[in-house]
Protein backbone atom coordinates (compact mmCIF):
# COMPACT_ATOMS: atom_id res chain seq x y z
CA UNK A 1 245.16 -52.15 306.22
CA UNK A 2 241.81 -51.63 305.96
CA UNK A 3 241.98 -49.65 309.47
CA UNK A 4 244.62 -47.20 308.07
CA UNK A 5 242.02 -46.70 305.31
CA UNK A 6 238.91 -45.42 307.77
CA UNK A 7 241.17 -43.63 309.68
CA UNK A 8 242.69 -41.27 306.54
CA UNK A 9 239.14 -40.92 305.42
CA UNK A 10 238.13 -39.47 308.45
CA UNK A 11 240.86 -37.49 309.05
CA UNK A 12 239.80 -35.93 305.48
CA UNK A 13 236.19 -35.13 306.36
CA UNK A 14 237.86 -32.90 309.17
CA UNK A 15 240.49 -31.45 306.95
CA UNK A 16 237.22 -30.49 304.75
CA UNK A 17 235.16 -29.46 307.43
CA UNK A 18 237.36 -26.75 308.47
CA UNK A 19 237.82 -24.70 305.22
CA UNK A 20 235.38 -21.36 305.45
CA UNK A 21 231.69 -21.60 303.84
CA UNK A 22 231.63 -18.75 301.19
CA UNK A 23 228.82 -16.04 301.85
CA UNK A 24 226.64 -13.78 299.54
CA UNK A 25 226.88 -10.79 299.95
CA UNK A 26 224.55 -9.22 296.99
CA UNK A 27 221.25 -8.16 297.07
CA UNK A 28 218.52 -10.06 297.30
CA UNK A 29 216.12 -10.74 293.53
CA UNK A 30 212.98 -9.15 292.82
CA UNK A 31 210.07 -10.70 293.21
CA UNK A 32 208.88 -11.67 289.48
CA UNK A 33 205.93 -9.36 288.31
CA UNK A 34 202.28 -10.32 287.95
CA UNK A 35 199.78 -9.67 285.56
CA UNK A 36 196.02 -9.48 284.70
CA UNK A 37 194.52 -9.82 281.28
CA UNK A 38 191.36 -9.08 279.94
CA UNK A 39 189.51 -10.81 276.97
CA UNK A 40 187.05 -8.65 274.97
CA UNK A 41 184.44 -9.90 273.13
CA UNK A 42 181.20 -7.95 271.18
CA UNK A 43 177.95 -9.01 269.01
CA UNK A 44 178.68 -8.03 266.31
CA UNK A 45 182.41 -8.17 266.62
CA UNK A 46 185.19 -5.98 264.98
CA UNK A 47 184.54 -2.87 267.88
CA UNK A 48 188.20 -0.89 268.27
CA UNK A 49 189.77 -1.40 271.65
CA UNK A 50 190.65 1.83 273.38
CA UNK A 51 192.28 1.49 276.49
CA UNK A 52 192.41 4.72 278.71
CA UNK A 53 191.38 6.40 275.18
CA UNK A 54 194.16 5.24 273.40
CA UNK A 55 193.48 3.43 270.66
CA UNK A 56 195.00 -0.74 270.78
CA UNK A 57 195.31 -1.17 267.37
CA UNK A 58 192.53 -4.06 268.31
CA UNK A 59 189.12 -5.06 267.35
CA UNK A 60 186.94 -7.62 269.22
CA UNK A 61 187.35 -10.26 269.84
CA UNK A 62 190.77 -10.19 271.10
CA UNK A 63 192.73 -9.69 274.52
CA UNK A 64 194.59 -6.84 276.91
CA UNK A 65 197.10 -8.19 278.29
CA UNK A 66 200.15 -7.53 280.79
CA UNK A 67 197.75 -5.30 282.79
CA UNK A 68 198.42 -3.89 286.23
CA UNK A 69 196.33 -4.27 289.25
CA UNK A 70 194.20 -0.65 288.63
CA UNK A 71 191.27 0.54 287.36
CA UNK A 72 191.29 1.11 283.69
CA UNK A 73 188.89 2.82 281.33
CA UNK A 74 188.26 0.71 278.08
CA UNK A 75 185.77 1.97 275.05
CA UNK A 76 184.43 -0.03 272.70
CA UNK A 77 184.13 2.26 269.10
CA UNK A 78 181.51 0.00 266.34
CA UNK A 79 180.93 1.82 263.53
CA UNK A 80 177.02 2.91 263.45
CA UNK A 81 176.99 2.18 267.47
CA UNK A 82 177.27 4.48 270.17
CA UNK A 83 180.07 4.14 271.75
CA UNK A 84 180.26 1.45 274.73
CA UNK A 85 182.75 2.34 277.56
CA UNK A 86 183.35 0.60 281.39
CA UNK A 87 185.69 0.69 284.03
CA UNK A 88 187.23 -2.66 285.34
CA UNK A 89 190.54 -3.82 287.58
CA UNK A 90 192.40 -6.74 286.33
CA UNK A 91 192.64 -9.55 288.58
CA UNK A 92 196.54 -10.68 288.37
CA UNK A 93 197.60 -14.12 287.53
CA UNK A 94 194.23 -14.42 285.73
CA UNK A 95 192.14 -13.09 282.47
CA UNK A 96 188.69 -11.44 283.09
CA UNK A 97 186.27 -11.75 280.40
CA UNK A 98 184.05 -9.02 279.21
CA UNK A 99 181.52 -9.79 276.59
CA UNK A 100 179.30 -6.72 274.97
CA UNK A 101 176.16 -7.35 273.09
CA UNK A 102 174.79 -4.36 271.13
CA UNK A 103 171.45 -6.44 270.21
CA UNK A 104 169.82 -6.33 273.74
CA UNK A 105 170.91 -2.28 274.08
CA UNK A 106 167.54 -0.58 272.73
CA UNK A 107 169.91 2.36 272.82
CA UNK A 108 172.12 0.98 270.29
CA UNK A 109 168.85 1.49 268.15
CA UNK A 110 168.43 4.61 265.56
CA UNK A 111 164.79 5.50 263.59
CA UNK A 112 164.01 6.70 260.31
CA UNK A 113 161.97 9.69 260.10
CA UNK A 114 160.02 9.39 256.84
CA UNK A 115 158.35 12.04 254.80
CA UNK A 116 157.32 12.69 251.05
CA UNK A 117 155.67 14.54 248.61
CA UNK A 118 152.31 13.88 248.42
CA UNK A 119 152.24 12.86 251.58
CA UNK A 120 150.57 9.61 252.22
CA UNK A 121 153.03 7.36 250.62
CA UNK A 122 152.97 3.55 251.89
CA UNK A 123 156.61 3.23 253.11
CA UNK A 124 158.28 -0.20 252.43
CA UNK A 125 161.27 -1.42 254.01
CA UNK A 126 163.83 -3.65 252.23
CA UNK A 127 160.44 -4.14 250.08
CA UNK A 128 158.16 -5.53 252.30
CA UNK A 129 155.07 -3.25 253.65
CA UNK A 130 155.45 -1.48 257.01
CA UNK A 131 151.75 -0.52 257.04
CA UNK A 132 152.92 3.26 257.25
CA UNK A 133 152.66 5.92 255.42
CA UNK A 134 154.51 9.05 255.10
CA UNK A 135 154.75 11.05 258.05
CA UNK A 136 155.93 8.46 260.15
CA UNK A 137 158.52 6.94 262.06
CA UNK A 138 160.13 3.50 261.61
CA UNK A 139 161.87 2.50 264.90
CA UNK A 140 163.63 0.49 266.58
CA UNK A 141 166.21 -0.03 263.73
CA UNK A 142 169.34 -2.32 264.31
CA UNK A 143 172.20 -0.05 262.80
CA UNK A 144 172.93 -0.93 259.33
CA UNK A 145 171.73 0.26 255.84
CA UNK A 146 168.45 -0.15 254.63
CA UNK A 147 166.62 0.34 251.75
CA UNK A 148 163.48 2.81 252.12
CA UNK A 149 160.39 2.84 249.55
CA UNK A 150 157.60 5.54 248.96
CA UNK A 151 154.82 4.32 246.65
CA UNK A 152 151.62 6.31 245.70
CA UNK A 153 149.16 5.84 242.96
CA UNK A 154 150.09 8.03 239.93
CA UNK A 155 153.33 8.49 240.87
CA UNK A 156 156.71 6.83 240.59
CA UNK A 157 157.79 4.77 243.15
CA UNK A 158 161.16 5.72 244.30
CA UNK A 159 163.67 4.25 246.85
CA UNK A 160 167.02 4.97 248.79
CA UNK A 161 169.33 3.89 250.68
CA UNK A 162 169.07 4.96 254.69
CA UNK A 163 172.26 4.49 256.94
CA UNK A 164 170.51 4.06 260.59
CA UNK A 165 172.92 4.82 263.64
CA UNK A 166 172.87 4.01 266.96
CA UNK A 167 170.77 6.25 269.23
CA UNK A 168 169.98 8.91 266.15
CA UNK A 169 167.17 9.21 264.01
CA UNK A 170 167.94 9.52 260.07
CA UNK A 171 165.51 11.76 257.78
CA UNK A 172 164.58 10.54 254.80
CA UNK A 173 162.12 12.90 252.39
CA UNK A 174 161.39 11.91 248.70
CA UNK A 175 159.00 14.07 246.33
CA UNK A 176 157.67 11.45 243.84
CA UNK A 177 157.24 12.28 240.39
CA UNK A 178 153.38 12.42 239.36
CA UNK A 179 153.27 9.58 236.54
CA UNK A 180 149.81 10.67 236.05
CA UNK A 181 151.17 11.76 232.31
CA UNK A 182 154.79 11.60 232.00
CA UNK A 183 156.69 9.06 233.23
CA UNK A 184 160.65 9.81 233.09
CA UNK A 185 163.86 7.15 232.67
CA UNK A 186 167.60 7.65 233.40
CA UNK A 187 170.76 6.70 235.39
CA UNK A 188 169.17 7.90 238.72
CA UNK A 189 165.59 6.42 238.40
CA UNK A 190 166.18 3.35 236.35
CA UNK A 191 168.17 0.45 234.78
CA UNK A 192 169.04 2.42 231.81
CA UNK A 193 172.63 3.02 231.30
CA UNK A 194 173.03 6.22 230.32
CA UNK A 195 171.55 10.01 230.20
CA UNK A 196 172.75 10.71 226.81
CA UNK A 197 170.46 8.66 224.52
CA UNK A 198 170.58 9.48 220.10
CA UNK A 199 168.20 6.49 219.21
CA UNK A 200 164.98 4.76 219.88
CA UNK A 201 162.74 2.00 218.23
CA UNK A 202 160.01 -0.60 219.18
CA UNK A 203 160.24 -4.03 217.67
CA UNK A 204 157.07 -6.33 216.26
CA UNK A 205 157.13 -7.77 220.20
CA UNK A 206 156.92 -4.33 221.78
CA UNK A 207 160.04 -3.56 222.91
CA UNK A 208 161.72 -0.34 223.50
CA UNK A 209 165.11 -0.23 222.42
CA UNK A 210 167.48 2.50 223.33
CA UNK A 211 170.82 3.86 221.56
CA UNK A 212 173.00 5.63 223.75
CA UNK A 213 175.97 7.97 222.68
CA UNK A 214 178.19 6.22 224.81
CA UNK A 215 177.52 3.15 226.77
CA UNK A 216 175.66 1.27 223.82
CA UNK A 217 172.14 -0.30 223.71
CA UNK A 218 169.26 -0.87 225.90
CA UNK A 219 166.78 -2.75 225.91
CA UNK A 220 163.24 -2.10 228.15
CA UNK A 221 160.06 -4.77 228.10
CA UNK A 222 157.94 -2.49 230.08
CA UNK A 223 159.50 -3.84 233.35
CA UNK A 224 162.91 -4.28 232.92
CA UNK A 225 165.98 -3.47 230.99
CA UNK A 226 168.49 -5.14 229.27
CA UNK A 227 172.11 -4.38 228.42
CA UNK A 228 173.57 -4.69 225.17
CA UNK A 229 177.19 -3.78 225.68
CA UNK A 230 180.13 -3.27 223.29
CA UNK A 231 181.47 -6.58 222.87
CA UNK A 232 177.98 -6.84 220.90
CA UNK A 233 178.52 -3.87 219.07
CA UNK A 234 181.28 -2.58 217.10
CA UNK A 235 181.21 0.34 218.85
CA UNK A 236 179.03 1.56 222.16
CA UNK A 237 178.19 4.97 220.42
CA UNK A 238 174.78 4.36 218.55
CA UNK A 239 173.27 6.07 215.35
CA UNK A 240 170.47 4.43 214.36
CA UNK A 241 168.06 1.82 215.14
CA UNK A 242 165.56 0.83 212.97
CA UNK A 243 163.46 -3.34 212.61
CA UNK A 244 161.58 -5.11 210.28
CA UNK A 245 158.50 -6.83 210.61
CA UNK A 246 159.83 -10.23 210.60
CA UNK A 247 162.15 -9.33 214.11
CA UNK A 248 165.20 -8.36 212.83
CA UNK A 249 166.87 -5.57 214.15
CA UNK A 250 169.42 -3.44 212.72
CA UNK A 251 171.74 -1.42 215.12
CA UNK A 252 173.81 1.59 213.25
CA UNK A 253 177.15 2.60 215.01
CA UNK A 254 179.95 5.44 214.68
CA UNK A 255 181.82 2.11 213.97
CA UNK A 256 179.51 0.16 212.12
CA UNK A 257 176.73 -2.22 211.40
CA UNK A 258 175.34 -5.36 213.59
CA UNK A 259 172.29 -7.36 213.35
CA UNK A 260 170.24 -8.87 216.12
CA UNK A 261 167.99 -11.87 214.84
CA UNK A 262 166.67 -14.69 216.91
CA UNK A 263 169.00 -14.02 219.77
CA UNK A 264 172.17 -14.02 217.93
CA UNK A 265 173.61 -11.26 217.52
CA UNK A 266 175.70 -10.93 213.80
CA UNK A 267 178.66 -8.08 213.64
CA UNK A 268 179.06 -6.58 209.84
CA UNK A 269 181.59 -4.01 210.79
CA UNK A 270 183.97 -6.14 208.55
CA UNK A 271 181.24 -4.98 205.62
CA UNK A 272 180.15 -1.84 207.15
CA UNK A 273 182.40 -0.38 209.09
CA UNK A 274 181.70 3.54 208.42
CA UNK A 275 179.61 5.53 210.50
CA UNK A 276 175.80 4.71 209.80
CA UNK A 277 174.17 7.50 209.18
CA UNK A 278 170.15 6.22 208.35
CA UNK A 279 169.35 2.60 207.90
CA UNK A 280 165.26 1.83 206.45
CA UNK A 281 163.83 -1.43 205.53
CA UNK A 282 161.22 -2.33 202.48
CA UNK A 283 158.90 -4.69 202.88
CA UNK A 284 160.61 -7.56 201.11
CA UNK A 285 163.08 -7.15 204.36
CA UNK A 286 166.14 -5.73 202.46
CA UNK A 287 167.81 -3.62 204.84
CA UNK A 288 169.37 -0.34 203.22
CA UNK A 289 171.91 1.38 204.97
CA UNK A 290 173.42 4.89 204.69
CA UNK A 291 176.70 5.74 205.63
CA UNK A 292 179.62 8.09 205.50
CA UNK A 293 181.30 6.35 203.41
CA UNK A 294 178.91 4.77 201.06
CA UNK A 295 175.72 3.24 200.49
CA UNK A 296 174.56 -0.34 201.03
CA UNK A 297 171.71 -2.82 200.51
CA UNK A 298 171.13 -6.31 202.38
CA UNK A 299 168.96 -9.17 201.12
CA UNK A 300 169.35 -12.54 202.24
CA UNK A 301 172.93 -12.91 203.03
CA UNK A 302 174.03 -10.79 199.51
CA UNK A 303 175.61 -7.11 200.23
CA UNK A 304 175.87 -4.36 197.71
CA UNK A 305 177.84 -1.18 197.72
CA UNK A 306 176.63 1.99 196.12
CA UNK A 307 179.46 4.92 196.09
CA UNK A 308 180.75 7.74 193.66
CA UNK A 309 182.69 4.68 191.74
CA UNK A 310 179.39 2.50 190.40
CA UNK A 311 176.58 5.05 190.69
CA UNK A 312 175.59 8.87 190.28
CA UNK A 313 175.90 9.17 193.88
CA UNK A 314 178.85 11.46 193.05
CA UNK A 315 179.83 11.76 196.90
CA UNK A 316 180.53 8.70 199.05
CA UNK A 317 178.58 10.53 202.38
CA UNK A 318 175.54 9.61 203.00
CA UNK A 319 173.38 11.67 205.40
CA UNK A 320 170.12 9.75 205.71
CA UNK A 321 167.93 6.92 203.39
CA UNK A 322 163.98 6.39 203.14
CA UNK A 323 162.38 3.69 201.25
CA UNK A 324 158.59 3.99 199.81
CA UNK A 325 156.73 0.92 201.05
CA UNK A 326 154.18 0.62 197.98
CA UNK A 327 156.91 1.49 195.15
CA UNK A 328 160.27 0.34 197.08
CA UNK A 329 161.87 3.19 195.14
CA UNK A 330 164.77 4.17 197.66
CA UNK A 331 165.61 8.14 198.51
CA UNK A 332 168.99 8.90 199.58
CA UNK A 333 170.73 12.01 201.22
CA UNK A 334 173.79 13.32 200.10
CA UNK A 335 175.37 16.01 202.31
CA UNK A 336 177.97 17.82 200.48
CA UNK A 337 175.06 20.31 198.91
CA UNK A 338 174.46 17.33 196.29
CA UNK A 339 170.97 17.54 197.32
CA UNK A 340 168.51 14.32 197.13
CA UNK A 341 168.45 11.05 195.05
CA UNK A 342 165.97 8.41 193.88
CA UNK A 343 166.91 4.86 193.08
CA UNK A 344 164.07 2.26 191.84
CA UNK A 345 166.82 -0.43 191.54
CA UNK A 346 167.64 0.52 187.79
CA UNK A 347 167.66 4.32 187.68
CA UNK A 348 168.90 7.57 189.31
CA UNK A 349 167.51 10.69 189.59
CA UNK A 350 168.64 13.51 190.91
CA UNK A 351 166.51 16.33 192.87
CA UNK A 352 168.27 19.93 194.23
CA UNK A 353 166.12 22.60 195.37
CA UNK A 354 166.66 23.99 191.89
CA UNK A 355 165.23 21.08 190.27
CA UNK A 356 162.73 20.98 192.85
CA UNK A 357 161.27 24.64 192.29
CA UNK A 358 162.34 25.43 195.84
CA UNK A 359 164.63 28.76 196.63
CA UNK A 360 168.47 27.82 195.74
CA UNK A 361 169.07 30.21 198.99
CA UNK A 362 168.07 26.59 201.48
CA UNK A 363 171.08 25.26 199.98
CA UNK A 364 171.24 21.62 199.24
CA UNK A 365 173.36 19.73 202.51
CA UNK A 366 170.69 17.48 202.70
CA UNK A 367 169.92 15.64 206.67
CA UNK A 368 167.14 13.10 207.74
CA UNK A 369 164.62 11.60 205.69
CA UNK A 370 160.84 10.19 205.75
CA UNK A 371 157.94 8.68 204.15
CA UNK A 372 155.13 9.70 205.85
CA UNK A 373 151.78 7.83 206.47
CA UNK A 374 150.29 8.85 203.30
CA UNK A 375 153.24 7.93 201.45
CA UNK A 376 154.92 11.82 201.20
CA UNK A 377 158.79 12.35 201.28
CA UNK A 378 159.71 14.86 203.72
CA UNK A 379 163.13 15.95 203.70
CA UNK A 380 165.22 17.86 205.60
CA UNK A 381 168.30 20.55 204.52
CA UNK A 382 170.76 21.79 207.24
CA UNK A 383 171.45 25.39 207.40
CA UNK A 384 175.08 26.62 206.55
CA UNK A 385 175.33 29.92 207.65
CA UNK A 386 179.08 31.23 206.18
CA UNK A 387 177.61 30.16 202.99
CA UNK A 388 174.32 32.45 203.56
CA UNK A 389 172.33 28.98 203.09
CA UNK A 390 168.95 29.01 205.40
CA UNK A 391 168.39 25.42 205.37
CA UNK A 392 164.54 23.93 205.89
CA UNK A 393 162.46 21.31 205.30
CA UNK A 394 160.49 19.96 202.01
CA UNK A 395 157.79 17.69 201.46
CA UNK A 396 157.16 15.85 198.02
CA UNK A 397 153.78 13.97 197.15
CA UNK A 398 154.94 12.45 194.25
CA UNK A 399 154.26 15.53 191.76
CA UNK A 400 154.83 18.40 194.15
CA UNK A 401 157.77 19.55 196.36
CA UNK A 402 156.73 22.06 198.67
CA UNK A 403 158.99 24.15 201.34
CA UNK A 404 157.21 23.93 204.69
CA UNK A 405 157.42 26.55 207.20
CA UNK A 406 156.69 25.56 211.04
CA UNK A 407 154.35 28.23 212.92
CA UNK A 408 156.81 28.58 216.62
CA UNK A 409 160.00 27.17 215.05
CA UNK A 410 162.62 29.59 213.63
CA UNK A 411 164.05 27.95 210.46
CA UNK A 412 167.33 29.57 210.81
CA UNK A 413 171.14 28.54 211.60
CA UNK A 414 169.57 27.85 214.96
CA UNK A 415 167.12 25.17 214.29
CA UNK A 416 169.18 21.80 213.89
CA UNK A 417 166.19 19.35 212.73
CA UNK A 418 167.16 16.07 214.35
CA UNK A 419 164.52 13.30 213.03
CA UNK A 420 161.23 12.71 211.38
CA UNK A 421 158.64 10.64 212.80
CA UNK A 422 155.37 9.48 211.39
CA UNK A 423 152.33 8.13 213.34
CA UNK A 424 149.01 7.13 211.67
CA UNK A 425 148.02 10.85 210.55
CA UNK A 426 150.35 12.37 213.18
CA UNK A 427 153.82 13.91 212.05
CA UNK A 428 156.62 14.58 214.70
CA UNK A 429 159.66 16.80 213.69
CA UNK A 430 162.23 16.18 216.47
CA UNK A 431 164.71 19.81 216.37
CA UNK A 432 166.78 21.50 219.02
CA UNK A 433 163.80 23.58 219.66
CA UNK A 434 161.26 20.76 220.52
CA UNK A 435 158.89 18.68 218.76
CA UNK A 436 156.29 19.99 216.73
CA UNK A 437 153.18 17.84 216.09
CA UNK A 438 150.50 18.07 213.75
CA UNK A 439 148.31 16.46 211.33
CA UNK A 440 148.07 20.25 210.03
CA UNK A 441 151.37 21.81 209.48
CA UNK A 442 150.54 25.25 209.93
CA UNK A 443 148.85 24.55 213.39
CA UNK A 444 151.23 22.51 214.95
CA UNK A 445 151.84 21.81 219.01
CA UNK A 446 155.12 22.64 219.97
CA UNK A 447 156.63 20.15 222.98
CA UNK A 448 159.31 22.64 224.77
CA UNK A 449 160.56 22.25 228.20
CA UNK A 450 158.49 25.33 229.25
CA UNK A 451 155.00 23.22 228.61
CA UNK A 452 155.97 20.01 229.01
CA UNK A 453 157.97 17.53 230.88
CA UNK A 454 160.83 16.72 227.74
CA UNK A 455 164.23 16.15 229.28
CA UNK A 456 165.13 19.11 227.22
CA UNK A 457 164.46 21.37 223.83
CA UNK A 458 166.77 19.25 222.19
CA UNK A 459 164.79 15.84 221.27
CA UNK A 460 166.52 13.30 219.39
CA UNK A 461 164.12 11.05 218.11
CA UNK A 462 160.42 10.06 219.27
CA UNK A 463 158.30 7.06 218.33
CA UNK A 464 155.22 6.02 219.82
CA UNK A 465 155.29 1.98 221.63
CA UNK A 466 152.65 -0.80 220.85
CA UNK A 467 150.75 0.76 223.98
CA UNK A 468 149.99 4.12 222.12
CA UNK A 469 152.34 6.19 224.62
CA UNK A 470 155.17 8.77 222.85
CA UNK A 471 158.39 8.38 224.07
CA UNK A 472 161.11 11.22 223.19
CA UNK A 473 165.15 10.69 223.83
CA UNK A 474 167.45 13.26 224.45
CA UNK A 475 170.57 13.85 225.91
CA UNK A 476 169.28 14.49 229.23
CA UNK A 477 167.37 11.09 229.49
CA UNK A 478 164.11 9.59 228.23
CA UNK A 479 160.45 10.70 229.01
CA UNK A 480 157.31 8.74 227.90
CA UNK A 481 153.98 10.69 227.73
CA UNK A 482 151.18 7.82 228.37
CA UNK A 483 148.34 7.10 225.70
CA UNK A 484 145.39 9.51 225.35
CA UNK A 485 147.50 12.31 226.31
CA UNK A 486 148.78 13.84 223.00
């Protein structure tokens, strides 16, 4: 049996053996493509990747890959850098690795060519001393931005921002501003927030404080400023500014009333929330405040309202208040051709240019207010032309009102008188055609742009700082005139 079984398995291995083999007949495969890569690197890093100038979409550090066996062009594009570009041949089946540093290229380097006005300037950079001074080269810059300082005595030092590229040389030329006598603050030179400043005061410690007519209150220690902003004020549009001896200060708005005292700052919009139109303080510290919509005392925490309703004010707007120091009798502004009032804290009395012996013909739309050093009331009236009024200003020593005419300023519908200031024996009248100063009012000195360095004819306010300088605000920025010079 089991013989019969080998021999029928052989006889099957033959049977097998003599089928056909199949045969392919096809072609034969490719043989499977190689590549070379290349890994880019650079110091600093982030350089585009162009590969036979077309841009990769890549920045360093990052890879070409799937790269025949040729020579390719790749450049190397760094912002500030000159441009890097080589030549290389992938090796297949492996990644090259090509590593750029722009730090050990001196021609990778840029210079700032410095110059000024005076020339001479010490030239800082990023506020250290170079030991140069203007005309002069700093080289050997690493491309980037730096800051670039001129300073000379009696001038302002000033600074800007240089960008430095590779293998160029950047110019930088400043003409400092002689500080000799005036020394100029805004937006471009300073910390102070805006150009367009209505109000300025210095407190018992010395501080300058600015109101702005739009980005709210400053305040400047003689080194530095600091920002009061609107979620301190009920508005950032300021009117008036005015302290009392004890540190208080008292910051007017188009919106309203606040209080700074002891760092705290105390919003009485809810009380006050007309435009302020004057605020003055006696010297018990009561804090009166004019409005356009009524008129209002402070003392101690106890408010009261004055208006056409209680008191012979017989209109509710309020152009401007002024308190007597010795007396504390209180003289208020009413606009609406009502003229001037008096208060003492039990009577009224009323004064138009009629009462006051004056022509009828300034009319009686009455604007800021002032005692003087020697205790006089000077008062201003604003012109109304339709109504052929002429408007001017008055002065009243307690028996005698007297119309005052300014030798080079043109009481007219042109002159717009925009504060009183007084200073030991000095007066200041702030108008939109300068400042006149005097201690004699008919031989006054005129402060236009023509002779002086004033931002602009159109002065605001002035006040002189615990230093003895004069400062004047304007719309066009702030300029202080140093001590001894006026």
């Amino acid at each position: 049996m089991k013989k019969n079984i080998y021999i029928f398995f052989l006889f099957s291995i033959f049977i097998y053996s003599c089928k056909d083999k199949e045969v392919f007949t096809g072609s034969p495969p490719e043989p499977e493509e190689v590549f070379g890569n290349i890994y880019i690197d650079s110091k600093p890093q982030g350089a585009q990747i162009f590969l036979d100038n077309k841009n990769m979409g890549l920045i360093t550090p990052d890879s070409l890959v799937f790269l025949s066996d040729k020579e390719y062009s790749i450049t190397l594009k760094l912002d500030l850098f000159p441009d890097s570009t080589f030549n290389i041949t992938p090796i297949l089946n492996s990644t090259k690795k090509i590593f750029i540093d722009y730090t050990i290229n001196q021609g990778a380097y840029g210079e700032i060519s410095c110059n000024s006005f005076p020339l001479g300037a010490a030239i800082f950079l990023e506020d250290s001393s170079t030991g140069l001074k203007t005309p002069d080269i700093l080289k050997s810059l690493f491309p980037g931005f730096y800051e670039v300082k001129y300073c000379y005595p009696e001038h302002r030092s000033d600074s800007l921002m240089v960008t430095v590229r590779g293998g160029k040389t950047s110019s930088l030329f400043i003409e400092l501003e002689d500080t000799t006598y005036w020394v100029s603050y805004n937006s471009s030179n300073s910390w102070i927030r805006s150009n367009s400043i209505t109000a300025i005061f210095v407190d018992n410690k010395g501080y300058v404080w600015f109101g702005s007519n739009d980005k709210g209150l400053t305040r400047f220690d003689g080194k530095k400023f600091d920002f009061f902003p609107y979620s301190y004020l009920p508005s950032n549009s300021i009117t008036e500014i005015k302290g009392d001896k004890f540190g208080t200060i008292w910051v007017g708005t188009l919106k309203g009333l606040s209080k700074y005292q002891d760092n705290r700052w105390t919003d009485y919009s809810g009380i006050v929330s007309a435009a302020v139109t004057g605020i003055d303080i006696d010297n018990q510290g009561v804090a009166w405040i004019a409005t356009s919509d009524g008129f209002y005392s402070f003392k101690g925490s106890s408010w009261i309202r004055y208006d056409n309703t209680n008191s012979p004010l017989q209109s509710n707007y309020i152009s401007d208040v002024a308190v007597e120091p010795g007396s504390g009798k209180v003289w208020i502004g009413l606009l609406n051709n009502l003229g001037l009032r008096s208060f003492d804290g039990a009577n009224w009395i009323s004064y138009t240019t009629a009462e006051m012996g004056i022509n009828p013909n300034m009319g009686n739309y009455s604007g800021k207010l002032l005692i003087d050093y020697f205790g006089n009331l000077w008062a201003s009236f604003q012109p109304v032309p339709n109504a052929n009024l002429t408007g001017g200003i008055v002065k009243f020593d307690g028996s005698k009102w007297e119309k005052l005419n300014i030798p080079g300023m043109v009481v007219s519908e042109y002159l717009s008188l925009r504060n009183f200031y007084s200073y030991n024996e000095k007066m200041f009248i702030a108008t939109n055609q300068g400042v006149a100063m005097f201690t004699d009012y008919n031989n006054p000195y005129i402060y236009k742009t023509a002779n002086s360095k004033i931002p602009g004819n159109i002065i605001n306010d002035v006040i002189v700082d615990k230093s003895g300088n004069l400062w004047f605000v304007s719309f066009n920025g702030v300029v202080k005139l140093k001590k001894g010079n006026f």
